[in-house]
Structures are given as structure tokens and as C-alpha cells.
C-alpha atoms as a PDB file:
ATOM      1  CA  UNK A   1     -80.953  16.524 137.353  1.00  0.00           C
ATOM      2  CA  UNK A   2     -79.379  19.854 135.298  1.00  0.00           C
ATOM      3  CA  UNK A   3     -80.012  20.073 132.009  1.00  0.00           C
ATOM      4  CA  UNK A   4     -76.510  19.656 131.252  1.00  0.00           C
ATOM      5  CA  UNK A   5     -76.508  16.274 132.963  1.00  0.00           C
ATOM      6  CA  UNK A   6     -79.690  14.979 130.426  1.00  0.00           C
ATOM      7  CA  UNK A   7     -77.795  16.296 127.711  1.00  0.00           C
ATOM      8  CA  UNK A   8     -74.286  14.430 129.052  1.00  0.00           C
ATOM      9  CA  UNK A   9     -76.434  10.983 129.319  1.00  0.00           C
ATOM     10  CA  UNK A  10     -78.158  11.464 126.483  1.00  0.00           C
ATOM     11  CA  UNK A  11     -74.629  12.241 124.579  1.00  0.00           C
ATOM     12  CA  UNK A  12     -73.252   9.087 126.560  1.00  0.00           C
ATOM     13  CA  UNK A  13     -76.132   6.765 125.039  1.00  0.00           C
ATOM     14  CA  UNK A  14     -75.605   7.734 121.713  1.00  0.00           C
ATOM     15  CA  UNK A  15     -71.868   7.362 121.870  1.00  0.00           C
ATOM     16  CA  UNK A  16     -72.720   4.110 122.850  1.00  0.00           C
ATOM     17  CA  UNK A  17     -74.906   3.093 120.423  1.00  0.00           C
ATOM     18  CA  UNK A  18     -72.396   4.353 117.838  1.00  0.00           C
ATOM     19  CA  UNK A  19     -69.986   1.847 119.002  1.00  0.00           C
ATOM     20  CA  UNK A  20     -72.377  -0.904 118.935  1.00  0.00           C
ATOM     21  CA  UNK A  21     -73.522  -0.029 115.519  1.00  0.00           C
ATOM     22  CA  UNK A  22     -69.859  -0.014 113.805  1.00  0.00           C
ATOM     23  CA  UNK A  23     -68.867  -3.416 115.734  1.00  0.00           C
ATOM     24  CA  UNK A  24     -71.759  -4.964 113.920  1.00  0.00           C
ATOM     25  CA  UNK A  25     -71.185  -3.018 110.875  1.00  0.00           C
ATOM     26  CA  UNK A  26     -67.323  -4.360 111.127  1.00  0.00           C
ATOM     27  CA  UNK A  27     -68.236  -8.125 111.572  1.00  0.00           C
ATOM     28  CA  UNK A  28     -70.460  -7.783 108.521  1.00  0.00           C
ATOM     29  CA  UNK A  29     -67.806  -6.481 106.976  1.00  0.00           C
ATOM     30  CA  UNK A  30     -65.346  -9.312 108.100  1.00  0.00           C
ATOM     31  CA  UNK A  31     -68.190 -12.093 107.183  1.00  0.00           C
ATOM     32  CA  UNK A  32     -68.303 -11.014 103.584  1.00  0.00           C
ATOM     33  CA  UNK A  33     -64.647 -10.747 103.551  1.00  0.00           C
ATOM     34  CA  UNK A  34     -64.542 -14.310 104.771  1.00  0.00           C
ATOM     35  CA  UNK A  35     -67.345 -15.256 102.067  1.00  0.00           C
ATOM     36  CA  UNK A  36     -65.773 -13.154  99.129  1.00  0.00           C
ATOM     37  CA  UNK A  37     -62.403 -15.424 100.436  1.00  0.00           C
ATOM     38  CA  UNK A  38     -64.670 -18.893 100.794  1.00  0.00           C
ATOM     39  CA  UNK A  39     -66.303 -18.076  97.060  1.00  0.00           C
ATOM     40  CA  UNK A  40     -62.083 -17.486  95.403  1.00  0.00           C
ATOM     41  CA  UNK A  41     -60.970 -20.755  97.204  1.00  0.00           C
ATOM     42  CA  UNK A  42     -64.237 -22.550  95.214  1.00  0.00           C
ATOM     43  CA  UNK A  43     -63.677 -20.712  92.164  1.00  0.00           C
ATOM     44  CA  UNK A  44     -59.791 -22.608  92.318  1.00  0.00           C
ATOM     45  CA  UNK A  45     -61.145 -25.569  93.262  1.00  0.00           C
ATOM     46  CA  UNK A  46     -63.426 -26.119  90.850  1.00  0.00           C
ATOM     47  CA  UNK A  47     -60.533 -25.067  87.992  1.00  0.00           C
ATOM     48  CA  UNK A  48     -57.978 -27.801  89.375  1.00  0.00           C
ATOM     49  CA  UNK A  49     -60.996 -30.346  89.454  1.00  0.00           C
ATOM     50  CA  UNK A  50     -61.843 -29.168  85.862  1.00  0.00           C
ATOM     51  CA  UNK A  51     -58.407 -29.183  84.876  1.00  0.00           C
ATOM     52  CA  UNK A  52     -57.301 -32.791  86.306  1.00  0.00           C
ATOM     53  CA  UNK A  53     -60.391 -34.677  85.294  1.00  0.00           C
ATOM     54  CA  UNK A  54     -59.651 -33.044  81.754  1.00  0.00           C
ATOM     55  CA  UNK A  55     -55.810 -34.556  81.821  1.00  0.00           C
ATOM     56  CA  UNK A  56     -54.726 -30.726  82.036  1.00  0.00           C
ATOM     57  CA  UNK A  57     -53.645 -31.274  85.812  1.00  0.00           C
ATOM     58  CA  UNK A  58     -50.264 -29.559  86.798  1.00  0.00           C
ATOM     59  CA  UNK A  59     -48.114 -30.723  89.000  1.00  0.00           C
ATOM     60  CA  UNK A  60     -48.768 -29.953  92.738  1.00  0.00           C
ATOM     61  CA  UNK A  61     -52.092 -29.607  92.120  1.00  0.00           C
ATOM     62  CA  UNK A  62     -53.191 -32.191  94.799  1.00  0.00           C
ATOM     63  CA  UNK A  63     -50.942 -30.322  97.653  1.00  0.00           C
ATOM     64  CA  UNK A  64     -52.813 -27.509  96.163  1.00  0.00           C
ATOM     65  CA  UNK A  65     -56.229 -29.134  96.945  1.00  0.00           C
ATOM     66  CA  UNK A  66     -55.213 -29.626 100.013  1.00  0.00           C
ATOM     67  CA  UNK A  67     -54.599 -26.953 101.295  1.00  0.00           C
ATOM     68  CA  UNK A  68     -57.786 -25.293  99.802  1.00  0.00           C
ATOM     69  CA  UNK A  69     -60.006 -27.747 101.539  1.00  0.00           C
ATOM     70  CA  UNK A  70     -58.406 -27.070 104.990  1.00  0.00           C
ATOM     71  CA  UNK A  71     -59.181 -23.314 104.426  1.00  0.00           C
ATOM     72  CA  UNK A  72     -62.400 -24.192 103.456  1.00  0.00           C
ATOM     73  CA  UNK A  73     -63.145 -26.354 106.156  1.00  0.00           C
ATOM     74  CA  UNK A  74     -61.843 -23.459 108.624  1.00  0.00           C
ATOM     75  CA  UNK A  75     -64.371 -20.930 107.184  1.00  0.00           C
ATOM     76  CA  UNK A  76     -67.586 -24.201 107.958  1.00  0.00           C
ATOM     77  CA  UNK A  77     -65.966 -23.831 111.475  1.00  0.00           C
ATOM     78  CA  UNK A  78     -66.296 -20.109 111.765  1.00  0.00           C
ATOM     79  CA  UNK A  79     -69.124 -19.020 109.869  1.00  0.00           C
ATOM     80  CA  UNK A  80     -71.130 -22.273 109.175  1.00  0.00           C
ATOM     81  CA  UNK A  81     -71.726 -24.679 106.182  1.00  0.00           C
ATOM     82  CA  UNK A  82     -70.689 -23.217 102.811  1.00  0.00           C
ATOM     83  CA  UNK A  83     -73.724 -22.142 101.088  1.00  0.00           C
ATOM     84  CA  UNK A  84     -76.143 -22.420 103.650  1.00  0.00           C
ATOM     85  CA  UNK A  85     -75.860 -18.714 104.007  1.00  0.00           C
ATOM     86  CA  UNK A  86     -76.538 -17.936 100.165  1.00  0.00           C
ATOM     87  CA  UNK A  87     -77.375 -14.409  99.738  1.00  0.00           C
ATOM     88  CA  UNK A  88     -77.600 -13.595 103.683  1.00  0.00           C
ATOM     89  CA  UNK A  89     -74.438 -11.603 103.587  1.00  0.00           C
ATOM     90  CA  UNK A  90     -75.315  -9.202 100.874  1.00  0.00           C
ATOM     91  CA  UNK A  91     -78.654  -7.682 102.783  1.00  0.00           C
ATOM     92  CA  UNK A  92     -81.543  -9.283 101.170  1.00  0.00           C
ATOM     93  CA  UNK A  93     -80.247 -10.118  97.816  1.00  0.00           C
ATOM     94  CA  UNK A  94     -82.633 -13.808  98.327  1.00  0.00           C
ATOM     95  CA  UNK A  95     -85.026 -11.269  97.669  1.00  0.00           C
ATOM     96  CA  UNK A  96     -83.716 -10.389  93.966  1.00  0.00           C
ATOM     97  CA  UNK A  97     -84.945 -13.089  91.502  1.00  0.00           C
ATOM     98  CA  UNK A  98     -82.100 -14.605  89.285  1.00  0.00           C
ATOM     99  CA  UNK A  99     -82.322 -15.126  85.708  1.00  0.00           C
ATOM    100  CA  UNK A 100     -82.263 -18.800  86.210  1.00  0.00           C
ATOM    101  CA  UNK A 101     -84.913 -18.596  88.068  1.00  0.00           C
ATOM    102  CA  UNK A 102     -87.204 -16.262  85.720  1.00  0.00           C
ATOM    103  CA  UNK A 103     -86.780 -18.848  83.015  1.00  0.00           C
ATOM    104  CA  UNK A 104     -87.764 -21.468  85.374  1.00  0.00           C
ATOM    105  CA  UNK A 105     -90.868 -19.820  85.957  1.00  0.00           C
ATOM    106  CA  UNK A 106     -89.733 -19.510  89.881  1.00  0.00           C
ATOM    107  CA  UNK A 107     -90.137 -16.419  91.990  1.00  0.00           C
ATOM    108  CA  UNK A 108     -89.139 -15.942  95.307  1.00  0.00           C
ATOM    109  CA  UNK A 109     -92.018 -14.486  96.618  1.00  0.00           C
ATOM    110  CA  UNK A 110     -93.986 -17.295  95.550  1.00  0.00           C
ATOM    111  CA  UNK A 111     -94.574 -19.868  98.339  1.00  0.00           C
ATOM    112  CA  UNK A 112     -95.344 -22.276  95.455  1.00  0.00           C
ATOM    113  CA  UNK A 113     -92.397 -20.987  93.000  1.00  0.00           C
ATOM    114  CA  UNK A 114     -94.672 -20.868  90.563  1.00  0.00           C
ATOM    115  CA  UNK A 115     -93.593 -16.877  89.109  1.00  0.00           C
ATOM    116  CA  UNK A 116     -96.872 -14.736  87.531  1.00  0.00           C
ATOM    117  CA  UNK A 117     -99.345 -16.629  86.441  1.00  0.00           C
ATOM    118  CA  UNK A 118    -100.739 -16.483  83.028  1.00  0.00           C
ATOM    119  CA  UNK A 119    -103.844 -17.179  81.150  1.00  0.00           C
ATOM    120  CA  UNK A 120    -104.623 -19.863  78.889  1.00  0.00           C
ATOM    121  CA  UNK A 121    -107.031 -18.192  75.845  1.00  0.00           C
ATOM    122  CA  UNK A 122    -107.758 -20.954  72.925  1.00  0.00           C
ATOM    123  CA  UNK A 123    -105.110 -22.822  72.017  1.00  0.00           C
ATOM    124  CA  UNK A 124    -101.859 -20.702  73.404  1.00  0.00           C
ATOM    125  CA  UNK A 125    -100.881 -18.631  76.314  1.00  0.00           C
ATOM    126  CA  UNK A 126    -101.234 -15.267  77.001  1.00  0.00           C
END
């Protein structure tokens, strides 16, 4: 085989491998879409709940609700259960501990949650 015909395959592989790269890149790109979408339609529904059980409810709210929960339930039948993919779409942000869980004493990286432990000298803690 020429050299010209390595350098052709070679060209052809990586071409290839291009392609494959940006369809994944492009779903990812879809799936937090979707998410971003999911996380809006909660935001709503949790403001009409809010709103109703606080005798604020408008009316049409319920057709509202409705039609929410049937988007809702079309993103569980596309891209799973809502918020069993917490922080998967945004590249390792499970990784990032929250503020919540700081002041729980929680870290991530802890098997036991259990954060950096501290030493007890007398009567407080160091």
C-alpha cells in the first residue's frame, strides 16, 4: 500500500470518528435540552400546586396540570425516571458537594457521608 493510500485511510478513520464524536456530543446536547425542559415543567408545577393549595388557584389551572404531567410522563418514557439521573447530564457535577450537604456534614466522596473529620480536644471541637 502507497503512502497516499495510509494517509487516505487514516484521513477516512478520523472523519469517522469525527462523526461519531458530534452524534454523541448532539444527543447530550438534546438530553439536557430535554432535562433543562423536564426541570421548567416542575418548576410550574410546583407554582400551581403552591398556588391552589394556598386558595390562589386560577382558573384552568387543572387543564394546565394536565397537560404538564403528560409532558412529564413523555420525558420518564424517553429518558427514564425524573431525577434518577440527578447531576448525570451536567458531566460529573455528583462530584461537586452542595451547600446542603456541607452543613450536613455529608461529602460525596465519603462512602460513609460523614465530610472531614474533626478532633475532639477537652470539652469542644476543633
Amino acid at each position: 500500500m502507497g503512502l497516499m493510500d495510509k494517509v487516505k485511510a487514516q484521513a477516512t478513520q478520523i472523519a469517522e470518528r469525527a462523526q461519531e464524536a458530534g452524534k454523541v456530543g448532539q444527543a447530550k446536547i438534546e438530553a439536557l435540552q430535554a432535562k433543562r425542559k423536564a426541570d421548567s415543567l416542575l418548576e410550574e408545577l410546583g407554582r400551581i400546586t403552591f398556588e391552589s393549595h394556598t386558595g390562589r388557584g386560577a382558573p384552568g389551572d387543572e387543564g394546565r396540570v394536565a397537560d404538564i404531567v403528560e409532558q412529564l410522563r413523555q420525558y420518564e418514557a424517553e429518558f427514564g425516571p425524573i431525577g434518577a439521573d440527578a447531576g448525570a447530564d451536567a458531566g460529573g457535577v455528583d462530584d461537586v458537594p452542595r451547600s446542603s450537604d456541607a452543613a450536613a456534614g455529608h461529602s460525596p466522596s465519603s462512602p460513609s457521608g460523614g465530610g472531614i473529620p474533626t478532633a475532639s480536644y477537652g470539652d469542644g471541637e476543633v
